[in-house]
PDB file of N, CA and C in Angstrom:
ATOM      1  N   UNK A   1    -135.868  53.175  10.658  1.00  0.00           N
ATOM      2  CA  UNK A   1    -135.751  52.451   9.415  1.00  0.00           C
ATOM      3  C   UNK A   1    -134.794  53.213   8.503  1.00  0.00           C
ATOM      4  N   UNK A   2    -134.063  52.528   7.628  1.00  0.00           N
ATOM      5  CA  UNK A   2    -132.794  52.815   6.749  1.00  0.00           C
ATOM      6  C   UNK A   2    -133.094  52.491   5.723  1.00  0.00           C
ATOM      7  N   UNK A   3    -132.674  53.539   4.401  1.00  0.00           N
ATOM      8  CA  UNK A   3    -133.183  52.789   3.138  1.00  0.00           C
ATOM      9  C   UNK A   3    -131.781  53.209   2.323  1.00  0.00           C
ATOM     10  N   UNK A   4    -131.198  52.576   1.577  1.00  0.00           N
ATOM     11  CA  UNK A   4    -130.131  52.152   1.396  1.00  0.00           C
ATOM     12  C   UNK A   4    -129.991  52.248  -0.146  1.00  0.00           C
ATOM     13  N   UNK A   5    -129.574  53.054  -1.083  1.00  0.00           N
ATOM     14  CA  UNK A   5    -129.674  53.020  -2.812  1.00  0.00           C
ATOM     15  C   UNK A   5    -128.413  53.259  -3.016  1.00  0.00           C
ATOM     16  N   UNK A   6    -127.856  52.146  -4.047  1.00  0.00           N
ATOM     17  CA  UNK A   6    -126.906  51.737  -4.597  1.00  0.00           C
ATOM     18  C   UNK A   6    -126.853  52.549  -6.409  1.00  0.00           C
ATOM     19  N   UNK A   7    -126.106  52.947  -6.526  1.00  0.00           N
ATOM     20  CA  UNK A   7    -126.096  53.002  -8.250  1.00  0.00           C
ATOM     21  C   UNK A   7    -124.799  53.160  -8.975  1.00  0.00           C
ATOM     22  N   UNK A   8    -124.707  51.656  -9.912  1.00  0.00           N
ATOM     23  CA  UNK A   8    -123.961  50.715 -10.392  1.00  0.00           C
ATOM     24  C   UNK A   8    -123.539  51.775 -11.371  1.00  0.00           C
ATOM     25  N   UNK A   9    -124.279  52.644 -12.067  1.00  0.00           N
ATOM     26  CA  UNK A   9    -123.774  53.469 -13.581  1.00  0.00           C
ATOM     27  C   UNK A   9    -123.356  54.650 -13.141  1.00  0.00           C
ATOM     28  N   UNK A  10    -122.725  55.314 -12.134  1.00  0.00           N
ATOM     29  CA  UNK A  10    -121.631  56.492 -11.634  1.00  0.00           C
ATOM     30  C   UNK A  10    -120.820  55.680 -10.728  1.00  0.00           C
ATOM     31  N   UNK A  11    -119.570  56.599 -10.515  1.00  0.00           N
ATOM     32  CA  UNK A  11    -118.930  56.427  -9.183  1.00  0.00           C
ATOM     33  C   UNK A  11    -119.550  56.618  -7.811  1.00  0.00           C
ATOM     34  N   UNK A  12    -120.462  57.313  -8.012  1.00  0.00           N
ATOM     35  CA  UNK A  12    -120.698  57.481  -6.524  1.00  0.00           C
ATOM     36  C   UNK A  12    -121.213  56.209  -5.342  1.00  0.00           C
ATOM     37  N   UNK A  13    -121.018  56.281  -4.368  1.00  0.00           N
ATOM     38  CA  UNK A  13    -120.837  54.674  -4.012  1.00  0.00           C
ATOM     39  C   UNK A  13    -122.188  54.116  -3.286  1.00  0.00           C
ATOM     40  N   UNK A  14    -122.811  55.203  -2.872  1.00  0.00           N
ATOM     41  CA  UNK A  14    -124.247  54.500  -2.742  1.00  0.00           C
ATOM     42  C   UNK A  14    -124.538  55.869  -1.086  1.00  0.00           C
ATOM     43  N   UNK A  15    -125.969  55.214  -0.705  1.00  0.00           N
ATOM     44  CA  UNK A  15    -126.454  56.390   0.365  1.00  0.00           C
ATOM     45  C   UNK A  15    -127.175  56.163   0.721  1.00  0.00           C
ATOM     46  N   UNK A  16    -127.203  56.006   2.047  1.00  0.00           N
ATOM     47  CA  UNK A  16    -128.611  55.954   3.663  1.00  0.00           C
ATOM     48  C   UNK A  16    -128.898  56.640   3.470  1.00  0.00           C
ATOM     49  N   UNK A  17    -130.764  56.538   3.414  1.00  0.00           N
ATOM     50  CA  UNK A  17    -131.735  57.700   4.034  1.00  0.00           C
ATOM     51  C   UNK A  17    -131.810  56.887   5.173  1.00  0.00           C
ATOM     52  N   UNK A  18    -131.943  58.110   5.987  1.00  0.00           N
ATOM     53  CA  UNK A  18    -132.863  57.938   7.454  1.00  0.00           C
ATOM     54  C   UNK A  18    -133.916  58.796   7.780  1.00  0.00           C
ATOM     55  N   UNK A  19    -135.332  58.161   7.166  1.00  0.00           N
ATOM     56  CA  UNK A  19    -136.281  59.461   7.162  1.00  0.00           C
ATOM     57  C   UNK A  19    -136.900  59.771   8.344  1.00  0.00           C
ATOM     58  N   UNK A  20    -136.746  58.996   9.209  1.00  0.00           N
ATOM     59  CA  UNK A  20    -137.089  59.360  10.965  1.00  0.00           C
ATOM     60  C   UNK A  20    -136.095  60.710  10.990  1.00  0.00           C
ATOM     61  N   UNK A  21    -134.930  60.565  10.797  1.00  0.00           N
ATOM     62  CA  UNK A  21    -134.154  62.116  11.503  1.00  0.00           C
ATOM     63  C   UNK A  21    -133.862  62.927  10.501  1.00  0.00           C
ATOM     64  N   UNK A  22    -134.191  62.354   9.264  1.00  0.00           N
ATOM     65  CA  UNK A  22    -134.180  63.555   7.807  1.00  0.00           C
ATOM     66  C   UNK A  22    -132.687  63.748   7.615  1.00  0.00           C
ATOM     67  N   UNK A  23    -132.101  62.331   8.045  1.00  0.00           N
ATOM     68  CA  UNK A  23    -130.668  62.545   7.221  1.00  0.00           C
ATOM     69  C   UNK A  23    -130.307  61.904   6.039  1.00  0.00           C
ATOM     70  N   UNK A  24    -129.533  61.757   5.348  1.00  0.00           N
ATOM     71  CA  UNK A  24    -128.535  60.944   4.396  1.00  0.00           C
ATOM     72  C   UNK A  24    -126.782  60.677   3.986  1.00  0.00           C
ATOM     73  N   UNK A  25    -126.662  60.372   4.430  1.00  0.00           N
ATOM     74  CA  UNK A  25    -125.294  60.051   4.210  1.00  0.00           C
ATOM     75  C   UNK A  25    -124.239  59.053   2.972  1.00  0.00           C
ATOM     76  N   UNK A  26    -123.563  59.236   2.397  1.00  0.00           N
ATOM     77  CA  UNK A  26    -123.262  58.320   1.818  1.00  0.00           C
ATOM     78  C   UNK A  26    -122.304  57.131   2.423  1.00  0.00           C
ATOM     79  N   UNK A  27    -122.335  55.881   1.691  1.00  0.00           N
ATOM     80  CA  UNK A  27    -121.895  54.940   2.331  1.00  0.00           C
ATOM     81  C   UNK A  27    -121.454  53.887   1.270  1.00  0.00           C
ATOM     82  N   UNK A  28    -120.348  52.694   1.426  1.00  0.00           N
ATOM     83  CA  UNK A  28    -119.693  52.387   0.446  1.00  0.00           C
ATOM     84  C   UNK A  28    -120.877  50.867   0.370  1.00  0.00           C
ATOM     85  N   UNK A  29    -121.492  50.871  -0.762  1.00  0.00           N
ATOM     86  CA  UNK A  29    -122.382  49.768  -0.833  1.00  0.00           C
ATOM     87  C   UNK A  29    -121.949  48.485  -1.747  1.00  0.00           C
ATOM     88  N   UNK A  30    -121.485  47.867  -1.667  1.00  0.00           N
ATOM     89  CA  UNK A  30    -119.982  46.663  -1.944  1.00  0.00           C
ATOM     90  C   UNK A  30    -120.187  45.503  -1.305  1.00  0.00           C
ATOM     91  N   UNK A  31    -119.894  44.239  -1.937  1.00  0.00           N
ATOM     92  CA  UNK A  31    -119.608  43.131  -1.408  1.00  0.00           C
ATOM     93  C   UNK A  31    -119.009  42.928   0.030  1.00  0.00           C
ATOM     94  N   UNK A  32    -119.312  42.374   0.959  1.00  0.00           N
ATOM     95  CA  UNK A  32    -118.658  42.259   2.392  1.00  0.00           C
ATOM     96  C   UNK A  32    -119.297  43.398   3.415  1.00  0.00           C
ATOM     97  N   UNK A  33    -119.544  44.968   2.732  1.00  0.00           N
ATOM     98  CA  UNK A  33    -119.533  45.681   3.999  1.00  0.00           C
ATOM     99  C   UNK A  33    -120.638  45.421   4.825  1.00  0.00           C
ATOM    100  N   UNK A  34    -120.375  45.849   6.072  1.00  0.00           N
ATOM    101  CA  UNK A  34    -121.369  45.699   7.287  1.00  0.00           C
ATOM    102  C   UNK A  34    -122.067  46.702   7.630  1.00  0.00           C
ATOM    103  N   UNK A  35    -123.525  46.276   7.022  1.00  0.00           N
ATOM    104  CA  UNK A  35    -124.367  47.623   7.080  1.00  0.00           C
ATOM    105  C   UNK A  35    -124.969  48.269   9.082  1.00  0.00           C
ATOM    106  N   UNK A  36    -125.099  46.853   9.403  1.00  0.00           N
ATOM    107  CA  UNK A  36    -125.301  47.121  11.006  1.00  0.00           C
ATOM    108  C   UNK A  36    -124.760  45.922  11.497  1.00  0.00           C
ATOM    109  N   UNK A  37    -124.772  45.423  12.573  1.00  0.00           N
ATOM    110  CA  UNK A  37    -123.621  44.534  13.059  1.00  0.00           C
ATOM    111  C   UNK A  37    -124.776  43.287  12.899  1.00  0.00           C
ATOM    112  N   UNK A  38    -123.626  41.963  11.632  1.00  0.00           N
ATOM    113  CA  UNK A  38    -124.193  41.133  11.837  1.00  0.00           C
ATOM    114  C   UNK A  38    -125.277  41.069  10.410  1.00  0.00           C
ATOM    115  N   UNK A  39    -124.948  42.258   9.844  1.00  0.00           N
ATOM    116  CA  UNK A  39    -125.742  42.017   8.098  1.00  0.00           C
ATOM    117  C   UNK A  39    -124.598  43.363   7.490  1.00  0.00           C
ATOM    118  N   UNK A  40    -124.090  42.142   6.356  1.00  0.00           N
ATOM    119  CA  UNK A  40    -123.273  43.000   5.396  1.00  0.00           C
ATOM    120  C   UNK A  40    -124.193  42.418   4.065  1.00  0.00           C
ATOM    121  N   UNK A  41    -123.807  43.366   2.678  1.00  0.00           N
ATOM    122  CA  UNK A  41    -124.011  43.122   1.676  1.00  0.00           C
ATOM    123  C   UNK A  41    -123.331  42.171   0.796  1.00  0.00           C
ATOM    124  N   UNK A  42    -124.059  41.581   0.085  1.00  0.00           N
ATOM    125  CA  UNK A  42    -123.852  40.708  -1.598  1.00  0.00           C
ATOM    126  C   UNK A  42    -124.369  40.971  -2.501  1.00  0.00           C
ATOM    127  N   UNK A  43    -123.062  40.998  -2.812  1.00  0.00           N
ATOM    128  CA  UNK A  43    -123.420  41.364  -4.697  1.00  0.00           C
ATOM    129  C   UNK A  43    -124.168  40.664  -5.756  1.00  0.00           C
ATOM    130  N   UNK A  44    -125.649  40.847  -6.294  1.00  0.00           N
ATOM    131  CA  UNK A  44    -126.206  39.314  -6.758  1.00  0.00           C
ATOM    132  C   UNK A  44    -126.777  39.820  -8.040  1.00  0.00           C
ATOM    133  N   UNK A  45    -125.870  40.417  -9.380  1.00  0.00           N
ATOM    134  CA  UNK A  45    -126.004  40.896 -10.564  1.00  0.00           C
ATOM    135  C   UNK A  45    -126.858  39.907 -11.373  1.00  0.00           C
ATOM    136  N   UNK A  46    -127.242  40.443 -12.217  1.00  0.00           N
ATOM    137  CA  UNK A  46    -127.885  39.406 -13.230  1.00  0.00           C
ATOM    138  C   UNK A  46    -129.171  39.461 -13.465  1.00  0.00           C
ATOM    139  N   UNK A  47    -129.975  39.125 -13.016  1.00  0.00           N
ATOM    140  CA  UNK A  47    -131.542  40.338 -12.832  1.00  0.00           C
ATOM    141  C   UNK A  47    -131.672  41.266 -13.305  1.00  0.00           C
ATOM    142  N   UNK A  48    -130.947  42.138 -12.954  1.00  0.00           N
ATOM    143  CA  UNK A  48    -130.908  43.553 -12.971  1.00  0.00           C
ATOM    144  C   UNK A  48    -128.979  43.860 -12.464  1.00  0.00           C
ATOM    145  N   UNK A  49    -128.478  44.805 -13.155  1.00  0.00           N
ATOM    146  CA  UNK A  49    -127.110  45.190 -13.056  1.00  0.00           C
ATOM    147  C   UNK A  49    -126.779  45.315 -11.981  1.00  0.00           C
ATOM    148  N   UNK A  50    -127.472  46.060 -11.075  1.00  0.00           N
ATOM    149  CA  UNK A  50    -126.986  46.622  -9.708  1.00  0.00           C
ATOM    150  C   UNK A  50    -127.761  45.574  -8.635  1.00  0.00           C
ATOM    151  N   UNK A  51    -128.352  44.693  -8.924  1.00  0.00           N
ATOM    152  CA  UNK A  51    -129.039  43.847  -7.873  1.00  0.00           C
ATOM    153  C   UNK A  51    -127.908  43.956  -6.421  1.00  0.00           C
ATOM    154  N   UNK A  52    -128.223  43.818  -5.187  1.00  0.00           N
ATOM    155  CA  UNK A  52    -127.708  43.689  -3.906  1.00  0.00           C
ATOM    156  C   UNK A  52    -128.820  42.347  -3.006  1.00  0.00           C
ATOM    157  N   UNK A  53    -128.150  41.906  -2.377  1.00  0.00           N
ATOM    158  CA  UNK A  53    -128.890  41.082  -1.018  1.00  0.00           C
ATOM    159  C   UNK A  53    -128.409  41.416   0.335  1.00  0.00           C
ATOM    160  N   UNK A  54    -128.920  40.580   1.155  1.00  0.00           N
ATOM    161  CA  UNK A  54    -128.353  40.521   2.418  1.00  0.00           C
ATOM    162  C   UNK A  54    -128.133  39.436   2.758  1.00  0.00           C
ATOM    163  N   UNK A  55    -127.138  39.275   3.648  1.00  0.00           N
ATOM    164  CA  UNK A  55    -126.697  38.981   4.482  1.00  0.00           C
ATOM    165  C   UNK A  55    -126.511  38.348   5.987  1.00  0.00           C
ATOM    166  N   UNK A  56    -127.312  37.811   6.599  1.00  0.00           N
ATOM    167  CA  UNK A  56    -127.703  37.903   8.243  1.00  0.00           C
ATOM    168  C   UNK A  56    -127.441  37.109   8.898  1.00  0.00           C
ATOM    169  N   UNK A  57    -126.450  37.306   9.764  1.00  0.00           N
ATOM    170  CA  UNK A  57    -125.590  36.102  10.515  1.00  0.00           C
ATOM    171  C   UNK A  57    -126.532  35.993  11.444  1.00  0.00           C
ATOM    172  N   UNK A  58    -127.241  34.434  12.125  1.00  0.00           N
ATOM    173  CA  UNK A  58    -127.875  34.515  13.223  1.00  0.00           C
ATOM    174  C   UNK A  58    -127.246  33.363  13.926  1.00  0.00           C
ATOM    175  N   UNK A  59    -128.402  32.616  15.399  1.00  0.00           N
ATOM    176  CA  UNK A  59    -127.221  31.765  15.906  1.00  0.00           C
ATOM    177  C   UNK A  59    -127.919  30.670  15.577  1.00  0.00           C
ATOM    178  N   UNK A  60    -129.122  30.299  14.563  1.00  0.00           N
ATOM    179  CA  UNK A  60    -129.557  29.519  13.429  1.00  0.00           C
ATOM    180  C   UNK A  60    -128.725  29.474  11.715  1.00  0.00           C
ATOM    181  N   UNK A  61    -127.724  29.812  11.909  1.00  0.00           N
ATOM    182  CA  UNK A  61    -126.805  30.355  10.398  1.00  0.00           C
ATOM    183  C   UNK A  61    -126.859  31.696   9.658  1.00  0.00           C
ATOM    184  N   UNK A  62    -127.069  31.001   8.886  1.00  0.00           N
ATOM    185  CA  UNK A  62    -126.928  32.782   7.344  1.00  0.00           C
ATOM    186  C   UNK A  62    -128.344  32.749   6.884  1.00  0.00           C
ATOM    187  N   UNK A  63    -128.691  33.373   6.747  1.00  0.00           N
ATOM    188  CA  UNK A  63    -130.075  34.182   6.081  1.00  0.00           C
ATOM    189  C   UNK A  63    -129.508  34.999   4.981  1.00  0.00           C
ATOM    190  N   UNK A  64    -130.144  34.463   3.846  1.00  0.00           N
ATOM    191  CA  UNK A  64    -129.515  35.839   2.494  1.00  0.00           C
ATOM    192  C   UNK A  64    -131.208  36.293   2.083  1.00  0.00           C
ATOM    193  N   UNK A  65    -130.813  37.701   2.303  1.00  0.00           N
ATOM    194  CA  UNK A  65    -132.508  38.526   1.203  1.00  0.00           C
ATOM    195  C   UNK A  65    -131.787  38.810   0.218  1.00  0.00           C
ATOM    196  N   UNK A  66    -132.446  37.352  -0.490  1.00  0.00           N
ATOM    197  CA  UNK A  66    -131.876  37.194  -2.459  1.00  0.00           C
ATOM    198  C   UNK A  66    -132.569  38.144  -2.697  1.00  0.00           C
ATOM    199  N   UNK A  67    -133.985  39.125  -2.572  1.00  0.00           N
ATOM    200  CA  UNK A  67    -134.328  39.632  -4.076  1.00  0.00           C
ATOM    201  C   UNK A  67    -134.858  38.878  -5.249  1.00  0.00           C
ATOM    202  N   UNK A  68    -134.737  39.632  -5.919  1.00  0.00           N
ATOM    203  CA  UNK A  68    -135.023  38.367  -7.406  1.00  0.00           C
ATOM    204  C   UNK A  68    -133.944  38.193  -7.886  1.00  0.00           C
ATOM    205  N   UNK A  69    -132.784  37.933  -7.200  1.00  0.00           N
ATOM    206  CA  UNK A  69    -131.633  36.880  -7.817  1.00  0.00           C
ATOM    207  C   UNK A  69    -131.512  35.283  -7.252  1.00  0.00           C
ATOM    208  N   UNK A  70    -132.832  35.514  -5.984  1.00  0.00           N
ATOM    209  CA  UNK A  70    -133.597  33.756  -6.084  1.00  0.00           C
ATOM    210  C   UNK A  70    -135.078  34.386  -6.070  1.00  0.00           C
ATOM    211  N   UNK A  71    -136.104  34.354  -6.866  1.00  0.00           N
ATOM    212  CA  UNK A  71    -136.788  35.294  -6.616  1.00  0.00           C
ATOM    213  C   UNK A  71    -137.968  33.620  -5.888  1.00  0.00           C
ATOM    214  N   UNK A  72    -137.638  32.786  -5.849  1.00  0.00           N
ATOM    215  CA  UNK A  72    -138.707  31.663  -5.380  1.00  0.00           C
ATOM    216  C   UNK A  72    -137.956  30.364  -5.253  1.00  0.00           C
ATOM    217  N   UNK A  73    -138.370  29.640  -3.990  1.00  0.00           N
ATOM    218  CA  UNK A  73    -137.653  28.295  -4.145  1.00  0.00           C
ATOM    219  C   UNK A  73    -137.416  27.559  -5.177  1.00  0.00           C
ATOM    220  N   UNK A  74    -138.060  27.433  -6.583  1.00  0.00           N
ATOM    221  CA  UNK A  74    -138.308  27.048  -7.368  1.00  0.00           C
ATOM    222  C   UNK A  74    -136.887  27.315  -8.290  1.00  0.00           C
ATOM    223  N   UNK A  75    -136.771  28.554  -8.199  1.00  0.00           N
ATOM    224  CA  UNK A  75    -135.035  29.202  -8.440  1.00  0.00           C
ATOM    225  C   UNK A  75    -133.914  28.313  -7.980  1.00  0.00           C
ATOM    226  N   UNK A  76    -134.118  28.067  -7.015  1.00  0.00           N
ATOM    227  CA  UNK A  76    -132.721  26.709  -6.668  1.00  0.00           C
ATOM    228  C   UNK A  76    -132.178  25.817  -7.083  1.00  0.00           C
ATOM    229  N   UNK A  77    -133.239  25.557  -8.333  1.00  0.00           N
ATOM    230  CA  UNK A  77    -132.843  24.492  -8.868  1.00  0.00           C
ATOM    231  C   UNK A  77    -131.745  25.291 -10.506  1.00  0.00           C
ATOM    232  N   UNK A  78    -130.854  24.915 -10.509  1.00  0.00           N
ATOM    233  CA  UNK A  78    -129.912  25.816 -11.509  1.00  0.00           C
ATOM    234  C   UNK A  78    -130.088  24.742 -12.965  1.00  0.00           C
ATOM    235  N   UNK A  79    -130.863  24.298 -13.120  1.00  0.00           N
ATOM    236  CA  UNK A  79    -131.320  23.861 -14.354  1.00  0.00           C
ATOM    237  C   UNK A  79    -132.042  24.355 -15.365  1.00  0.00           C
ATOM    238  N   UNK A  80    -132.856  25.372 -14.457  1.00  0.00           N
ATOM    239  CA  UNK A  80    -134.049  25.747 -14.957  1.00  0.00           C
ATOM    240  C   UNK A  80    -133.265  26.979 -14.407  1.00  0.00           C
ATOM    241  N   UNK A  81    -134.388  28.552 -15.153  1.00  0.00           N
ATOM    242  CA  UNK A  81    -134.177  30.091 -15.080  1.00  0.00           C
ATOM    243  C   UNK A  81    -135.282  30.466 -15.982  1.00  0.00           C
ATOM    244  N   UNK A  82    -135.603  31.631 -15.295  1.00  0.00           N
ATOM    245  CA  UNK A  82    -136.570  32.888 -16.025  1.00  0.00           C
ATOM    246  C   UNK A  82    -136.169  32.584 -17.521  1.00  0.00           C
ATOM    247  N   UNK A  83    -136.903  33.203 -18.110  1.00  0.00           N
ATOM    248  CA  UNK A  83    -136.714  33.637 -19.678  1.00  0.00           C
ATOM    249  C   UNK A  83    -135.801  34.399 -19.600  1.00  0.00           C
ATOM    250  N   UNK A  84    -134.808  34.374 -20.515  1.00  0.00           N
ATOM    251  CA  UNK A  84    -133.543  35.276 -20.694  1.00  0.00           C
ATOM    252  C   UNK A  84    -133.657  36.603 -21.154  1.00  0.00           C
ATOM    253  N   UNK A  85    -134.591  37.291 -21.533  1.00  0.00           N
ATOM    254  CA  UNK A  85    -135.673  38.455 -21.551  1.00  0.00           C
ATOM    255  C   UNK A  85    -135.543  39.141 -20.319  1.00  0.00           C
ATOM    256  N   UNK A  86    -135.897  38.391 -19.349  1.00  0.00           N
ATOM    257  CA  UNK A  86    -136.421  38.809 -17.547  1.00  0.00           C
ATOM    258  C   UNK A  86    -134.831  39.330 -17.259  1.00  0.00           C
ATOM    259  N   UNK A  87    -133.948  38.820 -17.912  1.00  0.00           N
ATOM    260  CA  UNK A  87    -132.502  38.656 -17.190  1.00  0.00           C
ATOM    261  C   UNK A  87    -131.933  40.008 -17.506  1.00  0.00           C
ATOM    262  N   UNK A  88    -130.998  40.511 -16.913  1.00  0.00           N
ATOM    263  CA  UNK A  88    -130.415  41.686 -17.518  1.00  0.00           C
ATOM    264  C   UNK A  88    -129.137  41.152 -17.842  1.00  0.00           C
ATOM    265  N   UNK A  89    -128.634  39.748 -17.541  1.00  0.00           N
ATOM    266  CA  UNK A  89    -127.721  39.113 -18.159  1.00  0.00           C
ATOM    267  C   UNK A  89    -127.318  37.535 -17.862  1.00  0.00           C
ATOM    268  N   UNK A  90    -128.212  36.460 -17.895  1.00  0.00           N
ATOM    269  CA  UNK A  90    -128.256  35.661 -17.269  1.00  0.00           C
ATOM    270  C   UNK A  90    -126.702  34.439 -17.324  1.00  0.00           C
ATOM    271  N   UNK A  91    -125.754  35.210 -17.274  1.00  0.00           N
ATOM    272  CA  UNK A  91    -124.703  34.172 -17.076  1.00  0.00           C
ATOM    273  C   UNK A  91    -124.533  35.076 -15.610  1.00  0.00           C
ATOM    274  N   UNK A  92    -124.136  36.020 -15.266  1.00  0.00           N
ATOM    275  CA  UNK A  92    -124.000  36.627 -14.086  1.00  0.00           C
ATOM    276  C   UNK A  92    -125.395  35.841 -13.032  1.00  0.00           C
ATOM    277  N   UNK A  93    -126.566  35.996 -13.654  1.00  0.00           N
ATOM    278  CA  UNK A  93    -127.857  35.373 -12.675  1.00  0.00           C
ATOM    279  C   UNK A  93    -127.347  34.291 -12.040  1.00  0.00           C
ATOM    280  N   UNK A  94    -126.687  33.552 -13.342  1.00  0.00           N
ATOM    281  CA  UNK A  94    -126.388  31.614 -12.978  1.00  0.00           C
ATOM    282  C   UNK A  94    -125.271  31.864 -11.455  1.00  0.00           C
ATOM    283  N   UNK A  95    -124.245  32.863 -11.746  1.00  0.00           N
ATOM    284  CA  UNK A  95    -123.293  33.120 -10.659  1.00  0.00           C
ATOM    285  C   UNK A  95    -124.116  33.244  -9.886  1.00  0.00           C
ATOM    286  N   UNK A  96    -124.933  34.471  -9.644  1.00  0.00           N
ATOM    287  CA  UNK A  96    -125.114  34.956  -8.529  1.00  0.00           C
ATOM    288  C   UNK A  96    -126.399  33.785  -7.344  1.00  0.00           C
ATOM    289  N   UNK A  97    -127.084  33.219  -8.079  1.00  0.00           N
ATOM    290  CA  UNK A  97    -127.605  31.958  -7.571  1.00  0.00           C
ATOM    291  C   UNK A  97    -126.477  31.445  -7.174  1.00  0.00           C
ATOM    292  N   UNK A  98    -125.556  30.636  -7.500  1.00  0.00           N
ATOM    293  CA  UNK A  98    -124.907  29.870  -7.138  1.00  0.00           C
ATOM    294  C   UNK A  98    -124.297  30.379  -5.888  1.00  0.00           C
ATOM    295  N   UNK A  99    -123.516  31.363  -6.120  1.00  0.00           N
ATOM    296  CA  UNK A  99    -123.012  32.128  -4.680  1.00  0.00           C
ATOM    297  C   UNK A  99    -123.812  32.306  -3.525  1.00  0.00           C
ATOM    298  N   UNK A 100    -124.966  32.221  -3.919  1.00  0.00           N
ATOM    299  CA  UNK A 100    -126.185  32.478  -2.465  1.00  0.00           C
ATOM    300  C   UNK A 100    -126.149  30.937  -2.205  1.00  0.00           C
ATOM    301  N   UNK A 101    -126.402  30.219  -3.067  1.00  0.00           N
ATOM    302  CA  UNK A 101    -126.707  28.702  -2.572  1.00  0.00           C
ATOM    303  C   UNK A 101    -125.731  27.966  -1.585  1.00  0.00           C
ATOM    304  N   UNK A 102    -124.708  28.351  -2.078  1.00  0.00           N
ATOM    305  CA  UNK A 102    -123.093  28.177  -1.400  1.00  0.00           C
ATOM    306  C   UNK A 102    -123.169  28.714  -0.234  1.00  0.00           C
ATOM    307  N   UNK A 103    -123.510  30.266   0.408  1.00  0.00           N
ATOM    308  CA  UNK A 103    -123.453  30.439   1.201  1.00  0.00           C
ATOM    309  C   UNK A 103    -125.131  30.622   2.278  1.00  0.00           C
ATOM    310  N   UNK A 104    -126.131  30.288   1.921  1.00  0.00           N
ATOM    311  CA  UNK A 104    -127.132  30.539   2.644  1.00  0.00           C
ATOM    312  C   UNK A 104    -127.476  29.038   3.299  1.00  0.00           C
ATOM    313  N   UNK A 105    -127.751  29.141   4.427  1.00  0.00           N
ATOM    314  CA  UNK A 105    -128.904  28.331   5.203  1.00  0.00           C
ATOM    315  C   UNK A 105    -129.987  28.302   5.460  1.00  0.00           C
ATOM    316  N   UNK A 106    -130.580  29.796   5.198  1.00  0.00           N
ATOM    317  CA  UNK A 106    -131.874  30.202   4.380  1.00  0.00           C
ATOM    318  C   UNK A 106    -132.286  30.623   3.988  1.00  0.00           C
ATOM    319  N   UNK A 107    -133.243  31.255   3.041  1.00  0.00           N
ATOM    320  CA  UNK A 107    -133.367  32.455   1.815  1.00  0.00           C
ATOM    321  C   UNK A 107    -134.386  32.938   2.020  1.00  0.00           C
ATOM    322  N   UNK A 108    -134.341  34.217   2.070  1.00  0.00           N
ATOM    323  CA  UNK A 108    -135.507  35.036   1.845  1.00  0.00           C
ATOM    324  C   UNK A 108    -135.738  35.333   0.810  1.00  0.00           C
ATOM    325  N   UNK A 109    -136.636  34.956  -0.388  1.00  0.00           N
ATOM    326  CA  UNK A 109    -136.547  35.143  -2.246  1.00  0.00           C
ATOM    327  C   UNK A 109    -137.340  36.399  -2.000  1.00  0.00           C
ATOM    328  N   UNK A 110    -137.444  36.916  -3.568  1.00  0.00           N
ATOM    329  CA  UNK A 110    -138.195  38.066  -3.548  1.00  0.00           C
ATOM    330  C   UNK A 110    -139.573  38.013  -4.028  1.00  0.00           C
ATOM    331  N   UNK A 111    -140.170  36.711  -3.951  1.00  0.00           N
ATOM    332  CA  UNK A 111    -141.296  36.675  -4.464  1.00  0.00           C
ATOM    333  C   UNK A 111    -142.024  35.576  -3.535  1.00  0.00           C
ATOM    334  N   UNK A 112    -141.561  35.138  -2.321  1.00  0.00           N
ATOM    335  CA  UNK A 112    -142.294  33.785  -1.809  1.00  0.00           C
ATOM    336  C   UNK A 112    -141.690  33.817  -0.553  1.00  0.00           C
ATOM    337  N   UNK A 113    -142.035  32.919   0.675  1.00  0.00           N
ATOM    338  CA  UNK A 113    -141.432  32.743   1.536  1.00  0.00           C
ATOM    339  C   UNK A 113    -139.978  32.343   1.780  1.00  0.00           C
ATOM    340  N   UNK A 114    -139.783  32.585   3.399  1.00  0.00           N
ATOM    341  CA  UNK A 114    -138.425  31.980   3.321  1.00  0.00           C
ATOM    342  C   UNK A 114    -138.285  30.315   3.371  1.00  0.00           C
ATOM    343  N   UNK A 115    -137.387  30.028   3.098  1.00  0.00           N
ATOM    344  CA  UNK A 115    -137.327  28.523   3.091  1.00  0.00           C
ATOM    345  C   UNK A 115    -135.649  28.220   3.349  1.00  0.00           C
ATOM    346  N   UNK A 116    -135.487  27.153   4.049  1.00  0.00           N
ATOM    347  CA  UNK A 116    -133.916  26.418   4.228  1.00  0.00           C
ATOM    348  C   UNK A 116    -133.833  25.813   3.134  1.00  0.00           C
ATOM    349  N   UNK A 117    -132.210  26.231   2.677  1.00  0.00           N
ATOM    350  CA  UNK A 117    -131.500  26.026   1.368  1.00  0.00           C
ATOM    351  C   UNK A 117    -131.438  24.612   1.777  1.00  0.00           C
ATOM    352  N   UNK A 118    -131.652  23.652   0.391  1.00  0.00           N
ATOM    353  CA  UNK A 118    -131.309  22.439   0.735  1.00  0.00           C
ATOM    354  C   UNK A 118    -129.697  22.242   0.159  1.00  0.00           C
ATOM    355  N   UNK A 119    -129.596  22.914  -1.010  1.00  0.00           N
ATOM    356  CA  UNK A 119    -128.257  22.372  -1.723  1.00  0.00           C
ATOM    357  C   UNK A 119    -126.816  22.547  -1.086  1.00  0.00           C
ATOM    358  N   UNK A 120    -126.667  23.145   0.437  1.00  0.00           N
ATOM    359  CA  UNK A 120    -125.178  23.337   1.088  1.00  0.00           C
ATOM    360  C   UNK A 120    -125.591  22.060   1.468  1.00  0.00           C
TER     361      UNK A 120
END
């Protein structure tokens, strides 16, 4: 298992633990890269500054782990949103929903099951 921390407020670009072999390494944690073959990262701000998802190409489509930048099916609908309180900036949230919706076939939210995106 790999655990993966990103942080948005330095340069430094982010870093694998691997606590099975007690290593860490750093690693560039960014839009597009490919963390293992077949899941790269997305960028899904708005929540929280540094929010990240995944990615997961299968031979059923794309799988994205929104996080709480869809945190429940209920999120899909871009009419409705959290209290702007919850948001750490909710015009970025509105993006970053939208960009998952665009590209997922199914979502893993961060608060509920997965479910197939209806809106592609």
């Amino acid at each position: 298992m790999h655990f993966y921390c990103k942080f948005n407020i330095s340069p430094y670009p982010g870093q694998c633990h691997n606590p099975k072999e007690g290593t860490l390494e750093r690693i560039e944690l960014k839009e597009g890269v490919e963390i293992i073959p077949f899941v790269s990262i997305i960028e899904t701000p708005g929540h929280s500054p540094d929010m990240l998802g995944l990615v997961i190409e299968t031979d059923k489509g794309k799988i994205v782990i929104s996080g709480d930048a869809i945190s429940s099916e209920s999120q899909t609908n871009l009419s409705t949103r959290p209290a702007d309180i919850l948001l750490f900036n909710p015009d970025l949230y509105d993006i970053s929903r939208k960009k998952i919706l665009k590209l997922a076939d199914y979502i893993i939210p961060g608060h509920d099951k997965m479910f197939k995106n209806k809106s592609n």
